[in-house]
C-alpha atoms as a PDB file:
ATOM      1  CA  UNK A   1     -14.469  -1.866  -0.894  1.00  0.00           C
ATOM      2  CA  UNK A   2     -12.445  -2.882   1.892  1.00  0.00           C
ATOM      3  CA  UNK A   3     -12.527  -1.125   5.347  1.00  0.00           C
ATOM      4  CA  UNK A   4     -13.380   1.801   3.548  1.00  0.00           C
ATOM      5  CA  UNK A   5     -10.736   1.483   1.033  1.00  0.00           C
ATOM      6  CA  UNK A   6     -11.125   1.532  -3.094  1.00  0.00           C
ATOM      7  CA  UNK A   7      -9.237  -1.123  -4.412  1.00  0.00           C
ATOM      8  CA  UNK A   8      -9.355  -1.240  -8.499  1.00  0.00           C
ATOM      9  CA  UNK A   9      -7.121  -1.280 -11.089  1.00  0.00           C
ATOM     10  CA  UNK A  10      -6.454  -4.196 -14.391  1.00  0.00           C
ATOM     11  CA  UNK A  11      -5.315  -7.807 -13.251  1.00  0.00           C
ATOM     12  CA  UNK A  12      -1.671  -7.076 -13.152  1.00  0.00           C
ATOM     13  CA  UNK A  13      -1.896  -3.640 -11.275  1.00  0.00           C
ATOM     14  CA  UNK A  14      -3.581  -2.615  -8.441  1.00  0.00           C
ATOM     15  CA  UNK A  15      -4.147   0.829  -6.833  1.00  0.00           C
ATOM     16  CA  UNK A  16      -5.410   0.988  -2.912  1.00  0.00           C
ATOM     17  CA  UNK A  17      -6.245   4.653  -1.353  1.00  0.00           C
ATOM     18  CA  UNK A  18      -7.248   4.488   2.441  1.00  0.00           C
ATOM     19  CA  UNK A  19      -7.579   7.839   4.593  1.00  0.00           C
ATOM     20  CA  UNK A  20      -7.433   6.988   8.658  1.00  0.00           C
ATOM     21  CA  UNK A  21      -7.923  10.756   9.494  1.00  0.00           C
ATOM     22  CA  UNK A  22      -6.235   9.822  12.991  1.00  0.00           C
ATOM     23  CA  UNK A  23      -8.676   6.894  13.577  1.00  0.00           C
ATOM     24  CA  UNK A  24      -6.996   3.989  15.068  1.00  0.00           C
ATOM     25  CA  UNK A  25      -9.558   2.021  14.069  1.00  0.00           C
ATOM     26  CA  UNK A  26      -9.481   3.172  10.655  1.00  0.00           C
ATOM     27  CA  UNK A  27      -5.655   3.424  10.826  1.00  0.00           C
ATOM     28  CA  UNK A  28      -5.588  -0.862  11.845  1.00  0.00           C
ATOM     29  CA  UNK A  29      -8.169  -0.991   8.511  1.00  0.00           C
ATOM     30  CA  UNK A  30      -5.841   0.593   6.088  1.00  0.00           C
ATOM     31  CA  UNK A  31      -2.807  -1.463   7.467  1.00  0.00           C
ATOM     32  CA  UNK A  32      -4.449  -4.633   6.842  1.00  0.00           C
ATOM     33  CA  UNK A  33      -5.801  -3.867   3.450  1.00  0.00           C
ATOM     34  CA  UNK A  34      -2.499  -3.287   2.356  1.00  0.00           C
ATOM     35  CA  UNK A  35      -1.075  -6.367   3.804  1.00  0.00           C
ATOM     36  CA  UNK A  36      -4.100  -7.977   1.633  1.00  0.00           C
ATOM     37  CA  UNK A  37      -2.805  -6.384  -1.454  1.00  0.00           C
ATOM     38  CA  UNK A  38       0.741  -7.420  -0.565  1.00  0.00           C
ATOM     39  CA  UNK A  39      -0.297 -11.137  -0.082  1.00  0.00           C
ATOM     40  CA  UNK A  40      -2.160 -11.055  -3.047  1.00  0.00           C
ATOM     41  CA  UNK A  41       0.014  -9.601  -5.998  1.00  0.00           C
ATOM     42  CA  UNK A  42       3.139 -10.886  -4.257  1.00  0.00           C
ATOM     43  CA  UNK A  43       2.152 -14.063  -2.472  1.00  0.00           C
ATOM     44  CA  UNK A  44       5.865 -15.146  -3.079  1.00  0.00           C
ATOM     45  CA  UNK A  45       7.442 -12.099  -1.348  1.00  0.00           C
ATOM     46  CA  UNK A  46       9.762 -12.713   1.160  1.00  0.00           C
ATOM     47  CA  UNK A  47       8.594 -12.210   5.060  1.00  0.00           C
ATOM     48  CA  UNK A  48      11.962  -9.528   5.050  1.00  0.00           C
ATOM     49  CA  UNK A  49      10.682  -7.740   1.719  1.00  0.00           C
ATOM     50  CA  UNK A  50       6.810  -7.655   2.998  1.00  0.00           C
ATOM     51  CA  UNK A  51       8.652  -6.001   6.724  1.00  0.00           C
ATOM     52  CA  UNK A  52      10.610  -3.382   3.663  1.00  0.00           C
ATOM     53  CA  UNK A  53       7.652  -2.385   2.711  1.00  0.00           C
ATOM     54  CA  UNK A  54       5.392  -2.243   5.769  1.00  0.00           C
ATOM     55  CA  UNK A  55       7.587  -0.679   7.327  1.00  0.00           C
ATOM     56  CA  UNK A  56       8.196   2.563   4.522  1.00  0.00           C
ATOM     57  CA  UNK A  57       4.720   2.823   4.947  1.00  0.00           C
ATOM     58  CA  UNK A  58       4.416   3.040   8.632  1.00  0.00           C
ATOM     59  CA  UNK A  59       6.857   5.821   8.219  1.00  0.00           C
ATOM     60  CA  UNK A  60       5.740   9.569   7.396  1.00  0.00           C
ATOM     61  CA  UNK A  61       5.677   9.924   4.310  1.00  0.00           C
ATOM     62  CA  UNK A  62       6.369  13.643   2.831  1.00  0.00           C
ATOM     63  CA  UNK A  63       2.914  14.823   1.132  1.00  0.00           C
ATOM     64  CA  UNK A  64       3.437  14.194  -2.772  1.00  0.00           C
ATOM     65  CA  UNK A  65       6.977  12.397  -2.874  1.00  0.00           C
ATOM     66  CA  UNK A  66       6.926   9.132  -4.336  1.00  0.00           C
ATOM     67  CA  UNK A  67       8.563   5.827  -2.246  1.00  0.00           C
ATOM     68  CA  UNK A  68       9.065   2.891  -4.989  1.00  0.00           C
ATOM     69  CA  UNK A  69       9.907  -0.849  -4.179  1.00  0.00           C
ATOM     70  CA  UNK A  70      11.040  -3.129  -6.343  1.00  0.00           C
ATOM     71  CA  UNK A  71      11.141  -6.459  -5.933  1.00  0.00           C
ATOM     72  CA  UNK A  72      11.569  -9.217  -8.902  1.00  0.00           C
ATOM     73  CA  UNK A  73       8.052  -9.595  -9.965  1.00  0.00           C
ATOM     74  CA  UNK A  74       5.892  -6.729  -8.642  1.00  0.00           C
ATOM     75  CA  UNK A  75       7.111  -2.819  -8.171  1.00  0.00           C
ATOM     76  CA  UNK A  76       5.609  -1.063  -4.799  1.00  0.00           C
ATOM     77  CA  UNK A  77       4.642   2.553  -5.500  1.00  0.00           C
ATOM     78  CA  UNK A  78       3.475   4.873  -1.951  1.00  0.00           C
ATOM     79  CA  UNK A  79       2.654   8.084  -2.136  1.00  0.00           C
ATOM     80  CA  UNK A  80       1.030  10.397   0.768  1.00  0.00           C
ATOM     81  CA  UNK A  81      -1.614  12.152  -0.747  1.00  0.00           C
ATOM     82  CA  UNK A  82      -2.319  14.727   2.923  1.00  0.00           C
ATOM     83  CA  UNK A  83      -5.789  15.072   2.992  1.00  0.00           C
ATOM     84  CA  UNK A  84      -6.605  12.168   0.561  1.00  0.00           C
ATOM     85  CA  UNK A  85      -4.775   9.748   2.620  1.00  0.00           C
ATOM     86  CA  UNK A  86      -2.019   7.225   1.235  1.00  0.00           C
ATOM     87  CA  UNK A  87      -2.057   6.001  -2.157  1.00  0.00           C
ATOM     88  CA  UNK A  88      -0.358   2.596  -2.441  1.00  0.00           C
ATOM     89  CA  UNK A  89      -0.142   1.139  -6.423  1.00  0.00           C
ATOM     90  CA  UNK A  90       1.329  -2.365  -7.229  1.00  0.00           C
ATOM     91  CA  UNK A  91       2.137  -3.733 -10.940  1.00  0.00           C
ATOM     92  CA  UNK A  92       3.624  -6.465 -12.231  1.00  0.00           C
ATOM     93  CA  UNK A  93       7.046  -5.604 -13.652  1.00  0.00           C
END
């Protein structure tokens, strides 16, 4: 557990839900656990496709639409989940 964020999932994918519920606290958390799981399935990834992704998830997010990433190795998947908080899944592609 990180921050208060499940992390599990096989070696080659990886599935991350964190919840803030309007904590900034929380909120800082979440960011950095996903920067975490960025590094570490994608420790290649450029600084300007990390800042892609980041930044799609700093944005609102409609509740249950899908926002995919692909890069060459490793495909992003973000989903806002409302109440549940946002559901970020990486796998190896």
């Amino acid at each position: 557990m990180v921050g208060g964020s499940k992390v599990r999932g096989p070696a080659d994918e990886v599935t991350l839900i964190c919840a803030a519920g309007g904590d900034p606290k929380k909120a800082a958390s979440c960011l950095l656990s996903y920067v975490v799981l960025i590094m570490s399935v994608a420790p290649s990834l450029s600084k300007d496709n990390r800042g892609s992704i980041l930044s799609a998830m700093m944005k609102v997010l409609d509740v249950s639409k899908e926002t995919r990433i692909k890069t060459d190795d490793v495909e992003f998947i973000m989903q806002n989940l409302s109440s549940m908080g946002l559901w970020f899944h990486a796998k190896a592609i």
